[in-house]
PDB file of N, CA and C in Angstrom:
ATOM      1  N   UNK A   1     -90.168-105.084  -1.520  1.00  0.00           N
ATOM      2  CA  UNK A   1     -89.608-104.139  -0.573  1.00  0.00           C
ATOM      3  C   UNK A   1     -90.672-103.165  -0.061  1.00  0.00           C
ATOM      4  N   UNK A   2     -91.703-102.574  -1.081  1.00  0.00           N
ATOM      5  CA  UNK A   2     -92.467-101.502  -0.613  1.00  0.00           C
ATOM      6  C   UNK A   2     -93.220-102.351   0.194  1.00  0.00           C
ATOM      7  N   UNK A   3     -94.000-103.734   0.224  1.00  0.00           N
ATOM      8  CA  UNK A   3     -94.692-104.543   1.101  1.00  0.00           C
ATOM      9  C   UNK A   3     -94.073-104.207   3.113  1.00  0.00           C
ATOM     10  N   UNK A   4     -92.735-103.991   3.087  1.00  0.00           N
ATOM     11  CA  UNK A   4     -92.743-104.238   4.270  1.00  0.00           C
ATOM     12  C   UNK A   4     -92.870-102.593   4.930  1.00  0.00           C
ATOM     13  N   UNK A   5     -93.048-101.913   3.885  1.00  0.00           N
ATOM     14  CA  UNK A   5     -93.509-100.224   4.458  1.00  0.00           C
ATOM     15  C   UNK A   5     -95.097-100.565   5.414  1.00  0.00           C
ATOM     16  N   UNK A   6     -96.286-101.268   5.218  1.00  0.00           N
ATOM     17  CA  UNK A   6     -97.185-101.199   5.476  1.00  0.00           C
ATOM     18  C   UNK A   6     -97.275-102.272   6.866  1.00  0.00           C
ATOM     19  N   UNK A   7     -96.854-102.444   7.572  1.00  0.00           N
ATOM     20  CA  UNK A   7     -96.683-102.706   9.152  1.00  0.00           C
ATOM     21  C   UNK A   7     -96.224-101.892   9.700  1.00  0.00           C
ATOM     22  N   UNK A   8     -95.621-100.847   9.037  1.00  0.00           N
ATOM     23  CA  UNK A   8     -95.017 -99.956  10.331  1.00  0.00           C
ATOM     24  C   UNK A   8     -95.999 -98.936  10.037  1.00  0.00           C
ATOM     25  N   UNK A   9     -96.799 -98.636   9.308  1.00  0.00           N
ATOM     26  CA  UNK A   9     -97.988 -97.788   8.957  1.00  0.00           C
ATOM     27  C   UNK A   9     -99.147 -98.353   9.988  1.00  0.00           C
ATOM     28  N   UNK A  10     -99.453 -99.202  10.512  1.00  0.00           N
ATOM     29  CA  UNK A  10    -100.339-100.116  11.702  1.00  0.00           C
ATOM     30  C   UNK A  10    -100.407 -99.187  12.383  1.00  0.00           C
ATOM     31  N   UNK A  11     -99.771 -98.150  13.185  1.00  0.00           N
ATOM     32  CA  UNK A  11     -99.676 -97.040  14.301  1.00  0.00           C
ATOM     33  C   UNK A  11     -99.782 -95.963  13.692  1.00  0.00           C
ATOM     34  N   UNK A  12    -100.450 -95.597  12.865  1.00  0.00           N
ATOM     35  CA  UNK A  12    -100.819 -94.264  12.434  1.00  0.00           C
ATOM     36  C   UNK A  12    -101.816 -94.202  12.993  1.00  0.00           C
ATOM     37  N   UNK A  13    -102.669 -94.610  13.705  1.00  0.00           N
ATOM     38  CA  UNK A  13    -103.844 -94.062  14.209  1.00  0.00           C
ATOM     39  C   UNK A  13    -103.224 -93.343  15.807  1.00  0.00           C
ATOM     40  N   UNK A  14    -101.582 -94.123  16.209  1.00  0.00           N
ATOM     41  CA  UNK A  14    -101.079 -92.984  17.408  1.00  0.00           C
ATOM     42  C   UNK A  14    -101.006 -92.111  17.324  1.00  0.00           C
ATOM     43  N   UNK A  15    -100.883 -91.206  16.156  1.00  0.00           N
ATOM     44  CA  UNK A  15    -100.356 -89.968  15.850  1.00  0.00           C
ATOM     45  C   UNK A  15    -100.153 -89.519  16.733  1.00  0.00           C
ATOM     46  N   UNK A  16    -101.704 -88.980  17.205  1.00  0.00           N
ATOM     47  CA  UNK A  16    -101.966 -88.320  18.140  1.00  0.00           C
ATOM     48  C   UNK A  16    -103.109 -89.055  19.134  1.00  0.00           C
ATOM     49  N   UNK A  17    -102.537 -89.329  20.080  1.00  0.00           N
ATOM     50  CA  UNK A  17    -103.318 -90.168  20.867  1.00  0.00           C
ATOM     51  C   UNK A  17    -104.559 -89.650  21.819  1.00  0.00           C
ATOM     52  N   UNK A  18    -104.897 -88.125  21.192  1.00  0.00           N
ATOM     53  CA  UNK A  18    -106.339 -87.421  21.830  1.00  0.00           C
ATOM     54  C   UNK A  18    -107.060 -87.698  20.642  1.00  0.00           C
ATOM     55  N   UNK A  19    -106.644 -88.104  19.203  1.00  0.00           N
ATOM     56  CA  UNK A  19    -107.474 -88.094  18.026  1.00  0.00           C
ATOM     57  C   UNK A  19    -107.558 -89.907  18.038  1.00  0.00           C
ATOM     58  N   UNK A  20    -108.579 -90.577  18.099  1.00  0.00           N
ATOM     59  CA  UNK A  20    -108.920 -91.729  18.341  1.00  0.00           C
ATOM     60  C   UNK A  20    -108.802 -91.860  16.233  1.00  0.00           C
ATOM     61  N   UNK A  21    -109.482 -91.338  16.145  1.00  0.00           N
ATOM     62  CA  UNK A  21    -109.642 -91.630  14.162  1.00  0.00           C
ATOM     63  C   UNK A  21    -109.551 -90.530  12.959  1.00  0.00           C
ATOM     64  N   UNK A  22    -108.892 -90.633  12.392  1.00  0.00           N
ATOM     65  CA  UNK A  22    -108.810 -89.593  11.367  1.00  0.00           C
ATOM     66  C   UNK A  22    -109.217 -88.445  10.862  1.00  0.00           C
ATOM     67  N   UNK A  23    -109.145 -87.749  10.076  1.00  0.00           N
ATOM     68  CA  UNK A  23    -107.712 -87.776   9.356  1.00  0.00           C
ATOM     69  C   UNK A  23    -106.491 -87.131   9.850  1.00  0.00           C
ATOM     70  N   UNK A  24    -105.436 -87.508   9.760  1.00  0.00           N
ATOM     71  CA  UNK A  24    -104.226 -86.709  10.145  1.00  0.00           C
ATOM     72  C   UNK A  24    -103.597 -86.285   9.084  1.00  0.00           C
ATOM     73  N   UNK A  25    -102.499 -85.608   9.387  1.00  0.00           N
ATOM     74  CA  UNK A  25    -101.795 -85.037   8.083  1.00  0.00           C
ATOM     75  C   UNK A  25    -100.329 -85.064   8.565  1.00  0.00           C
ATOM     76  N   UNK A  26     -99.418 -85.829   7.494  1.00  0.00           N
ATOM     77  CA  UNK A  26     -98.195 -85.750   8.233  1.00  0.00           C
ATOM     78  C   UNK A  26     -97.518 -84.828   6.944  1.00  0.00           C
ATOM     79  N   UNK A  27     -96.578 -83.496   7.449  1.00  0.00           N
ATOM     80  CA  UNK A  27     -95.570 -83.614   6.531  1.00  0.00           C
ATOM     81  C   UNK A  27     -94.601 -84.933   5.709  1.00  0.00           C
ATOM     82  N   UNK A  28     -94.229 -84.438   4.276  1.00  0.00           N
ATOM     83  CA  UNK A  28     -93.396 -85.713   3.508  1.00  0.00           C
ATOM     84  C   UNK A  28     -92.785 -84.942   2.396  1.00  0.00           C
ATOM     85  N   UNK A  29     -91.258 -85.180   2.273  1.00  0.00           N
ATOM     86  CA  UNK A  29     -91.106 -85.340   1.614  1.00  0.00           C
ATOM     87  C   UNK A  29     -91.157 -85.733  -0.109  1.00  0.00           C
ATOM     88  N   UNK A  30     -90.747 -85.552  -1.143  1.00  0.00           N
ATOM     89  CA  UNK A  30     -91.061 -86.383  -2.598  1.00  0.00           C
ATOM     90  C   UNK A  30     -90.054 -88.192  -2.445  1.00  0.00           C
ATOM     91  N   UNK A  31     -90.474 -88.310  -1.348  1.00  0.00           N
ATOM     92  CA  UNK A  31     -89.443 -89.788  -1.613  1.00  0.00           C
ATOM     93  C   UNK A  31     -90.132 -90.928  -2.247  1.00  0.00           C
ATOM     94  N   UNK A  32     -90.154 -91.594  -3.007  1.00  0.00           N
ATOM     95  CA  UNK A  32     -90.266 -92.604  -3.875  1.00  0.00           C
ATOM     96  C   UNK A  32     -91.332 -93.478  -2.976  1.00  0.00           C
ATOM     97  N   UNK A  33     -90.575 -93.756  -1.686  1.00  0.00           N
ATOM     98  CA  UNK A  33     -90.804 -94.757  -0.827  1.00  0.00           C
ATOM     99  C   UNK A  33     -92.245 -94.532  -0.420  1.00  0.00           C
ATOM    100  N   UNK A  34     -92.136 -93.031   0.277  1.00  0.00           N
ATOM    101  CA  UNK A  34     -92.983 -92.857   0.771  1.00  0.00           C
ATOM    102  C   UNK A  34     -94.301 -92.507  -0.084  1.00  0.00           C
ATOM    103  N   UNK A  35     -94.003 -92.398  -1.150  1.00  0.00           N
ATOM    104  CA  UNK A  35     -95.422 -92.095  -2.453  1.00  0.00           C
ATOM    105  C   UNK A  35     -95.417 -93.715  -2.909  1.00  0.00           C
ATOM    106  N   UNK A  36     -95.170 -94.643  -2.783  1.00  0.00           N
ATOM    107  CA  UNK A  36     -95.112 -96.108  -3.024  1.00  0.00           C
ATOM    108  C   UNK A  36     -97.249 -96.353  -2.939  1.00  0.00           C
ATOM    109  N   UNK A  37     -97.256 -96.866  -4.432  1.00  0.00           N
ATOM    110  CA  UNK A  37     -98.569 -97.315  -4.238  1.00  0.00           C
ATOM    111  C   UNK A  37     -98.820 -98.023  -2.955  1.00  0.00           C
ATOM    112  N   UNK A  38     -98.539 -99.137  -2.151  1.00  0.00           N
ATOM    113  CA  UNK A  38     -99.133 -99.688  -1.529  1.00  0.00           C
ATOM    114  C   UNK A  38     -98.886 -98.996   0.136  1.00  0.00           C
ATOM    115  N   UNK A  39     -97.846 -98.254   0.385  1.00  0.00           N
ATOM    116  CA  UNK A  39     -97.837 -97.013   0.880  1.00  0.00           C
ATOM    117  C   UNK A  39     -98.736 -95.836   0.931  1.00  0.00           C
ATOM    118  N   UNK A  40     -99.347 -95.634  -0.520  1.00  0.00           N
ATOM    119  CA  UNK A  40    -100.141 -94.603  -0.546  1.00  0.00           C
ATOM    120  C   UNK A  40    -101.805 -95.581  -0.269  1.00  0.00           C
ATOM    121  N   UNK A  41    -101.637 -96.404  -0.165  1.00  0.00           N
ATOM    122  CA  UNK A  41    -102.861 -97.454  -0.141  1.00  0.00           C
ATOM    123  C   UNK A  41    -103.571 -97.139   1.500  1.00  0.00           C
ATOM    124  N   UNK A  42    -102.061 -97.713   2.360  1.00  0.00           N
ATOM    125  CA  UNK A  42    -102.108 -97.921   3.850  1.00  0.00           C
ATOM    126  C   UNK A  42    -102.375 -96.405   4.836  1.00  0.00           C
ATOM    127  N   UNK A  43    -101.968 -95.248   3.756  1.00  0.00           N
ATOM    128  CA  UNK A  43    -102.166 -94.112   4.632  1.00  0.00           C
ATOM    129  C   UNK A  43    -103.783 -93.865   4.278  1.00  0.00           C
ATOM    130  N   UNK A  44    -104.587 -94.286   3.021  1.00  0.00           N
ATOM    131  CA  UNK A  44    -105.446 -94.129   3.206  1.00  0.00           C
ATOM    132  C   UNK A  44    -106.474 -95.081   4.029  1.00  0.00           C
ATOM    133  N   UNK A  45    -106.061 -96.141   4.309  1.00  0.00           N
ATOM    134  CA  UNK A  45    -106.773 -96.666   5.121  1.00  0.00           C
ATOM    135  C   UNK A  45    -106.479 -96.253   6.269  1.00  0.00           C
ATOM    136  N   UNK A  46    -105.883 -95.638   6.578  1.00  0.00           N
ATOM    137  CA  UNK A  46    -105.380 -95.288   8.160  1.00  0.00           C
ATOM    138  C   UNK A  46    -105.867 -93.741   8.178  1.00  0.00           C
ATOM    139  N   UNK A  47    -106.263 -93.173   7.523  1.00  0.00           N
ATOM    140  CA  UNK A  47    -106.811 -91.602   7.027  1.00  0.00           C
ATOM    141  C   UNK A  47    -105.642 -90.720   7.629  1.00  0.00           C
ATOM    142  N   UNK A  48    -104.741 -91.012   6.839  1.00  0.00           N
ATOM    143  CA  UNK A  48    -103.094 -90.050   6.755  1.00  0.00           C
ATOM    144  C   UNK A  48    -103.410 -89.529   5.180  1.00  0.00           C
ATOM    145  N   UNK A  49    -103.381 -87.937   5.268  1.00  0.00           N
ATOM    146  CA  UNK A  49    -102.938 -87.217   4.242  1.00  0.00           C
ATOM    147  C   UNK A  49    -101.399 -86.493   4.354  1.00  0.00           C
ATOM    148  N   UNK A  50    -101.355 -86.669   2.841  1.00  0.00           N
ATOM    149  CA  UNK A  50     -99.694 -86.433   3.045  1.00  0.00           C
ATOM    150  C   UNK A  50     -99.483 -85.162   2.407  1.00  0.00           C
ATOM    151  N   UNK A  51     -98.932 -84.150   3.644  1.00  0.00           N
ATOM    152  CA  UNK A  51     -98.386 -82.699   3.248  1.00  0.00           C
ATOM    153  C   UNK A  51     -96.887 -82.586   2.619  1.00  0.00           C
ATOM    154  N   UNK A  52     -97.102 -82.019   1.183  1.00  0.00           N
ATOM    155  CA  UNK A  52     -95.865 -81.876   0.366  1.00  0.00           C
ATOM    156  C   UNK A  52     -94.944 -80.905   0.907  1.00  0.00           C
ATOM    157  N   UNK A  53     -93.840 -81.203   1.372  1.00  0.00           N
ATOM    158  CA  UNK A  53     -92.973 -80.348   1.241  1.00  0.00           C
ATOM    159  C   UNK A  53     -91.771 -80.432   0.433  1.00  0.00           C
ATOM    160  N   UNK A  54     -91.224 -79.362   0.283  1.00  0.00           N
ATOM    161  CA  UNK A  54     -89.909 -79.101  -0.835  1.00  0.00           C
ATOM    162  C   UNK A  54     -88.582 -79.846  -0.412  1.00  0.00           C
ATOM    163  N   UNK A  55     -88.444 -80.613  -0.409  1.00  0.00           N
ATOM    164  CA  UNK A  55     -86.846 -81.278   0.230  1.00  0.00           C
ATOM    165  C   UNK A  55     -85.542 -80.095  -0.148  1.00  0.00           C
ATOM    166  N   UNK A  56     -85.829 -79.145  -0.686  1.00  0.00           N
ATOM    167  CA  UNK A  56     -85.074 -78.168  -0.576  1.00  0.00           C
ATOM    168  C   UNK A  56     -85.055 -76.968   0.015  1.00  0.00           C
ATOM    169  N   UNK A  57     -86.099 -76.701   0.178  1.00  0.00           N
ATOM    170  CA  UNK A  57     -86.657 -75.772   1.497  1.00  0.00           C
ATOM    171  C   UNK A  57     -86.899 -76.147   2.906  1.00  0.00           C
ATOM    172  N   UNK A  58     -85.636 -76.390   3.801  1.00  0.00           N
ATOM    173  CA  UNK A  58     -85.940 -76.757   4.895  1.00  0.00           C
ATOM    174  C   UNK A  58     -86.906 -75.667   5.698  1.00  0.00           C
ATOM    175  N   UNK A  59     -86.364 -74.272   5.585  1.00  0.00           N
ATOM    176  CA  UNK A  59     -87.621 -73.385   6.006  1.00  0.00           C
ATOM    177  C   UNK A  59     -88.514 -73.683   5.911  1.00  0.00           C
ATOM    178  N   UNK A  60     -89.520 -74.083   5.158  1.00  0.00           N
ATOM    179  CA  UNK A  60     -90.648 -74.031   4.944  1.00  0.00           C
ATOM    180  C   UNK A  60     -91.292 -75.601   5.719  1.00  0.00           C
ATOM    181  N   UNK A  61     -90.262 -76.469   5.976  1.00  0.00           N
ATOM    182  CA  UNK A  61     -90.687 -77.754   6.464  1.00  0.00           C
ATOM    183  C   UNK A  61     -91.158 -77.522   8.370  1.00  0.00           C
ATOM    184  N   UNK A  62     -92.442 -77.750   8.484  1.00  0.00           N
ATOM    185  CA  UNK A  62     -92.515 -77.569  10.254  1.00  0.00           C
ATOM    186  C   UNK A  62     -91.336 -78.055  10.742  1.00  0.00           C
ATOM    187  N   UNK A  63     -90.911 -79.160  10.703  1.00  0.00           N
ATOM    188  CA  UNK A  63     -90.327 -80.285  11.809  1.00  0.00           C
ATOM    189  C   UNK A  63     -88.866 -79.512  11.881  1.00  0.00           C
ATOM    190  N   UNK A  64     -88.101 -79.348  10.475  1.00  0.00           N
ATOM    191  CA  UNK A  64     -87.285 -78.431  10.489  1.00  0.00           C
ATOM    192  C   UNK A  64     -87.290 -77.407  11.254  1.00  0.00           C
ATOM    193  N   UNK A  65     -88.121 -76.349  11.044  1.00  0.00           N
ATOM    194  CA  UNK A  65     -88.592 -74.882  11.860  1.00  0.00           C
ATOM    195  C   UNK A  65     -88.199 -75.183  13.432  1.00  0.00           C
ATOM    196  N   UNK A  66     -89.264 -76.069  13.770  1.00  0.00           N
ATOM    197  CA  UNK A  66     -89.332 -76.668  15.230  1.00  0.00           C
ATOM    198  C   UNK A  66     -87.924 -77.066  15.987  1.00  0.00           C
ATOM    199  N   UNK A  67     -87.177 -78.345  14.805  1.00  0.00           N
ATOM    200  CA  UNK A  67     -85.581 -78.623  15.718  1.00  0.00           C
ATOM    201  C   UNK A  67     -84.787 -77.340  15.716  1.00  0.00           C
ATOM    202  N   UNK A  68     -84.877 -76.592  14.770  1.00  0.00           N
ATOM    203  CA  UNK A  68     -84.005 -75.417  15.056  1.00  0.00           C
ATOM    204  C   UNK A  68     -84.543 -74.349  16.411  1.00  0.00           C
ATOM    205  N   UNK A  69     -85.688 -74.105  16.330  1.00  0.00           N
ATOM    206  CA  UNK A  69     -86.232 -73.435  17.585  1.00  0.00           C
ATOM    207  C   UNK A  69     -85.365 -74.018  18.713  1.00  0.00           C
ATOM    208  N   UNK A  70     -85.709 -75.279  18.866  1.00  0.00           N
ATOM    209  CA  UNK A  70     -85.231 -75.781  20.419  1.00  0.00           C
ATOM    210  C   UNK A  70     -83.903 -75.832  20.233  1.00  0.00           C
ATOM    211  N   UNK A  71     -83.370 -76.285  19.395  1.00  0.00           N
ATOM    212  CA  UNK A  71     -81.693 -75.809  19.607  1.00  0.00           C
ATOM    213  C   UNK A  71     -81.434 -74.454  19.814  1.00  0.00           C
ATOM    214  N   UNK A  72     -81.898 -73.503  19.146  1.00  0.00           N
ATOM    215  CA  UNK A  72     -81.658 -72.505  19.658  1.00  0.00           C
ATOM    216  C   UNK A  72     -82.134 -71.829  20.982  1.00  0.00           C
ATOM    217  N   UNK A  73     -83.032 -72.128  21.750  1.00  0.00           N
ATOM    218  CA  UNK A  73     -83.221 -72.074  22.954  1.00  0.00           C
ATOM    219  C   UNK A  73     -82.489 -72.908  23.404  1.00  0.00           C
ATOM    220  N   UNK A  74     -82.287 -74.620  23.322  1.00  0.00           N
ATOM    221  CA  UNK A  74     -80.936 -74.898  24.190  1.00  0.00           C
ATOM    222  C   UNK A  74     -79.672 -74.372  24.332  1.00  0.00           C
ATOM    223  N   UNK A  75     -79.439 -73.795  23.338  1.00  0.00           N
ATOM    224  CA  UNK A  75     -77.733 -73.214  23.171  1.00  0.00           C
ATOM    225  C   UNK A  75     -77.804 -72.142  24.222  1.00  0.00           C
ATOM    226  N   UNK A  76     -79.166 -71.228  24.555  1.00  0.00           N
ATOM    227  CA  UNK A  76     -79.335 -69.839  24.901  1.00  0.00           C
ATOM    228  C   UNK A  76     -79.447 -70.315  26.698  1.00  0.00           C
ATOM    229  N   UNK A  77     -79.585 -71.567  26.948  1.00  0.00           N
ATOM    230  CA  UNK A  77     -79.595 -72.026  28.400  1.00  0.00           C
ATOM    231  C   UNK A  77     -78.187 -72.395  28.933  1.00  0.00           C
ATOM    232  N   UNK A  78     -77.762 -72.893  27.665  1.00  0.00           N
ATOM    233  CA  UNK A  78     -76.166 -73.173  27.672  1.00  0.00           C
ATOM    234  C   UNK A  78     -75.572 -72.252  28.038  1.00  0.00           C
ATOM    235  N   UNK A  79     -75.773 -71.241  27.183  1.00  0.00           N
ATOM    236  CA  UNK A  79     -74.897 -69.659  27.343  1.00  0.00           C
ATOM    237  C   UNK A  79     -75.021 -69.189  29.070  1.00  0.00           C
ATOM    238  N   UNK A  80     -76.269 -69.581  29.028  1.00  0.00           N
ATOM    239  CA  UNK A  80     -76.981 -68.655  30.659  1.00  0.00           C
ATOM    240  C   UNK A  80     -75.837 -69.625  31.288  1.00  0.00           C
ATOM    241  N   UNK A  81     -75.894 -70.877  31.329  1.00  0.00           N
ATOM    242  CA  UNK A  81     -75.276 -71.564  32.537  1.00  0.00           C
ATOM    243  C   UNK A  81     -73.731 -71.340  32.600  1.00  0.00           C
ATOM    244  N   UNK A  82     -72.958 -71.023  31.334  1.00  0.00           N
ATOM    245  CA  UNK A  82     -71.782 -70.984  31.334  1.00  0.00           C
ATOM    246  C   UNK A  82     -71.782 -69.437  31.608  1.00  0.00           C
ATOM    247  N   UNK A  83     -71.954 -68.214  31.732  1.00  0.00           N
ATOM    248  CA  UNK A  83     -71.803 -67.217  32.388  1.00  0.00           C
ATOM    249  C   UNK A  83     -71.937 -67.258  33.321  1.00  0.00           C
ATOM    250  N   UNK A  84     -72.809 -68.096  34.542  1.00  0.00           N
ATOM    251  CA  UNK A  84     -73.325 -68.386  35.657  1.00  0.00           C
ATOM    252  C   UNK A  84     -71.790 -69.001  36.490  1.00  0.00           C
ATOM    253  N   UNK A  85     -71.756 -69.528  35.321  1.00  0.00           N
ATOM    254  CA  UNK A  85     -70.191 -70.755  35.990  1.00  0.00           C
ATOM    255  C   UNK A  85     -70.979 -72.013  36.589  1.00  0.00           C
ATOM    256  N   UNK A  86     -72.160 -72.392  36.358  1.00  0.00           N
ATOM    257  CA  UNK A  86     -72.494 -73.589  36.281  1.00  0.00           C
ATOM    258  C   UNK A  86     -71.673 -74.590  36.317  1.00  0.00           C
ATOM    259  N   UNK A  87     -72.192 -75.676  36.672  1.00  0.00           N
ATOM    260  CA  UNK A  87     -71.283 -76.931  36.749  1.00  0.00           C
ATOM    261  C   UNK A  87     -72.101 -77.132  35.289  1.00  0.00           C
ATOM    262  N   UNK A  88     -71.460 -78.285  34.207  1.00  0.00           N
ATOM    263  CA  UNK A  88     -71.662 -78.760  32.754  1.00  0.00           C
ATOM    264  C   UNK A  88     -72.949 -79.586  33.641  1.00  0.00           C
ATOM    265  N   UNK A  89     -74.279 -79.628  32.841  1.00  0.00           N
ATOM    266  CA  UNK A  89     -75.254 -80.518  32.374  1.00  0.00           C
ATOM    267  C   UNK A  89     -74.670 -82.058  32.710  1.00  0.00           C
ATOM    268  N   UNK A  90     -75.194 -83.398  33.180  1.00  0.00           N
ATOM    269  CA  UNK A  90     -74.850 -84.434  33.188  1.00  0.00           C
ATOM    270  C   UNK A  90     -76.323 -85.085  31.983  1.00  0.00           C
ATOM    271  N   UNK A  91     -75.968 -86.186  31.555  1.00  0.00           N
ATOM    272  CA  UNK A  91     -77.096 -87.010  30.415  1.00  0.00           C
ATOM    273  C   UNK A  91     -78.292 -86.919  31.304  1.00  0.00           C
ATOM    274  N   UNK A  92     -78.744 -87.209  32.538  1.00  0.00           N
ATOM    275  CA  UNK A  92     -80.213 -87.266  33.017  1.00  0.00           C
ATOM    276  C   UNK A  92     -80.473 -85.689  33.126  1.00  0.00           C
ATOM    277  N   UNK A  93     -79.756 -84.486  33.270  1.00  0.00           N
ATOM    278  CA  UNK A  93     -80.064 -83.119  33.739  1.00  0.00           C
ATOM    279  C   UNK A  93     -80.895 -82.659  32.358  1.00  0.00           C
ATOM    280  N   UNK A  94     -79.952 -83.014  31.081  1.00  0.00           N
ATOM    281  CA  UNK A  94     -79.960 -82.443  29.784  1.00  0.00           C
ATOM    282  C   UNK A  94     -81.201 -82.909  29.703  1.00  0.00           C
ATOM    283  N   UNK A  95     -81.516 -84.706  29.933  1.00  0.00           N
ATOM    284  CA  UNK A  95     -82.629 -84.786  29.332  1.00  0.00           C
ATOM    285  C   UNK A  95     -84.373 -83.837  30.100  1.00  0.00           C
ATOM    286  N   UNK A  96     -83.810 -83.699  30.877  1.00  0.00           N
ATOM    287  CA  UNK A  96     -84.737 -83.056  32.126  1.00  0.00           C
ATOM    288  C   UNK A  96     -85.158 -81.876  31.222  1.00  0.00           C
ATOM    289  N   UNK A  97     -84.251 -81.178  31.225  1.00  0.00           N
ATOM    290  CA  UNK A  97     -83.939 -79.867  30.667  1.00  0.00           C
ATOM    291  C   UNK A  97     -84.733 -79.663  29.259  1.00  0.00           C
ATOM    292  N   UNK A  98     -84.181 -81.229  28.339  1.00  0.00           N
ATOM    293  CA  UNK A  98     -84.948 -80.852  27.123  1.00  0.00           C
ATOM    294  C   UNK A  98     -86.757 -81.329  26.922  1.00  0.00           C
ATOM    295  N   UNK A  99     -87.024 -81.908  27.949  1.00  0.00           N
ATOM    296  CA  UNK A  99     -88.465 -81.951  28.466  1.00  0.00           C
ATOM    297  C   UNK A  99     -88.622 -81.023  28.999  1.00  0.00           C
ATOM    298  N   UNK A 100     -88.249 -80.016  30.013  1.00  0.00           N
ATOM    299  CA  UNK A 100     -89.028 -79.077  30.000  1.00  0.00           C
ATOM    300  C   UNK A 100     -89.150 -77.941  29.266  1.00  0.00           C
ATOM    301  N   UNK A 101     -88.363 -77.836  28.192  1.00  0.00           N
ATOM    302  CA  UNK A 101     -88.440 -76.864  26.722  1.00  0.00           C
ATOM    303  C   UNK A 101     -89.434 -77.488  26.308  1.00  0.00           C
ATOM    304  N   UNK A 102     -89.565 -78.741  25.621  1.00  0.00           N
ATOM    305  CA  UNK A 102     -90.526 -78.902  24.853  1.00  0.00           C
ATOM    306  C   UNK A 102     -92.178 -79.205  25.261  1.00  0.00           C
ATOM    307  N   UNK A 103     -91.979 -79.050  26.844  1.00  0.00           N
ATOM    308  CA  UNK A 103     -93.577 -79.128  27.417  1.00  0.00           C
ATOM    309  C   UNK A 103     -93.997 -77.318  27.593  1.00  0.00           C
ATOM    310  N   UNK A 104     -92.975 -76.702  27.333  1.00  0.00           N
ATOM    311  CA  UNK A 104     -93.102 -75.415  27.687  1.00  0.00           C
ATOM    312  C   UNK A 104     -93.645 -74.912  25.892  1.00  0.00           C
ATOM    313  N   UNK A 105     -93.507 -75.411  24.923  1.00  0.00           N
ATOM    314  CA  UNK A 105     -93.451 -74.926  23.701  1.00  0.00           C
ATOM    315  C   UNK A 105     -94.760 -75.165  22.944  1.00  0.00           C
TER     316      UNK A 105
END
């Protein structure tokens, strides 16, 4: 099972696609999976270091921090538009909308 973790590890060098080669650092979890010897094999060949975080402290986790930010700025556009009397957001507006929060951030 841990064997088929290391093909989808192949694209760690996208991370970030201005950084051509290593090292990166991804936040992780304590999951089993992801500390899997041959897992921990493939991030080093791919020069991924792995940042511990507390699976009980979502505070302290970036990615956490981050989805809550933008929800809370989406809700606060929401608010604006429904005092406005806006017409409701349609699926292509929202997505518009949530690209330009996160190119703005």
């Amino acid at each position: 099972m841990a064997e088929a973790n290391v093909p989808a590890l192949a694209g760690a060098g996208d991370y970030d696609k201005h950084k051509k080669k290593g090292p990166w650092t991804a936040p992780c979890d304590s999951e089993g999976l992801v500390r899997d010897t041959i897992s921990m094999k493939a991030y080093t060949t791919k020069g991924v270091a792995l940042w511990s975080v507390h699976p009980e402290s979502p505070g302290l986790n970036p990615a956490e921090m981050f989805s809550g930010w933008l929800r809370k700025k989406l809700r606060s556009m929401a608010l604006q538009d429904l005092r406005q009397k806006s017409q409701p957001l349609g699926k292509t507006a929202y997505t518009v909308r949530v690209n330009g929060v996160l190119k703005s951030a």
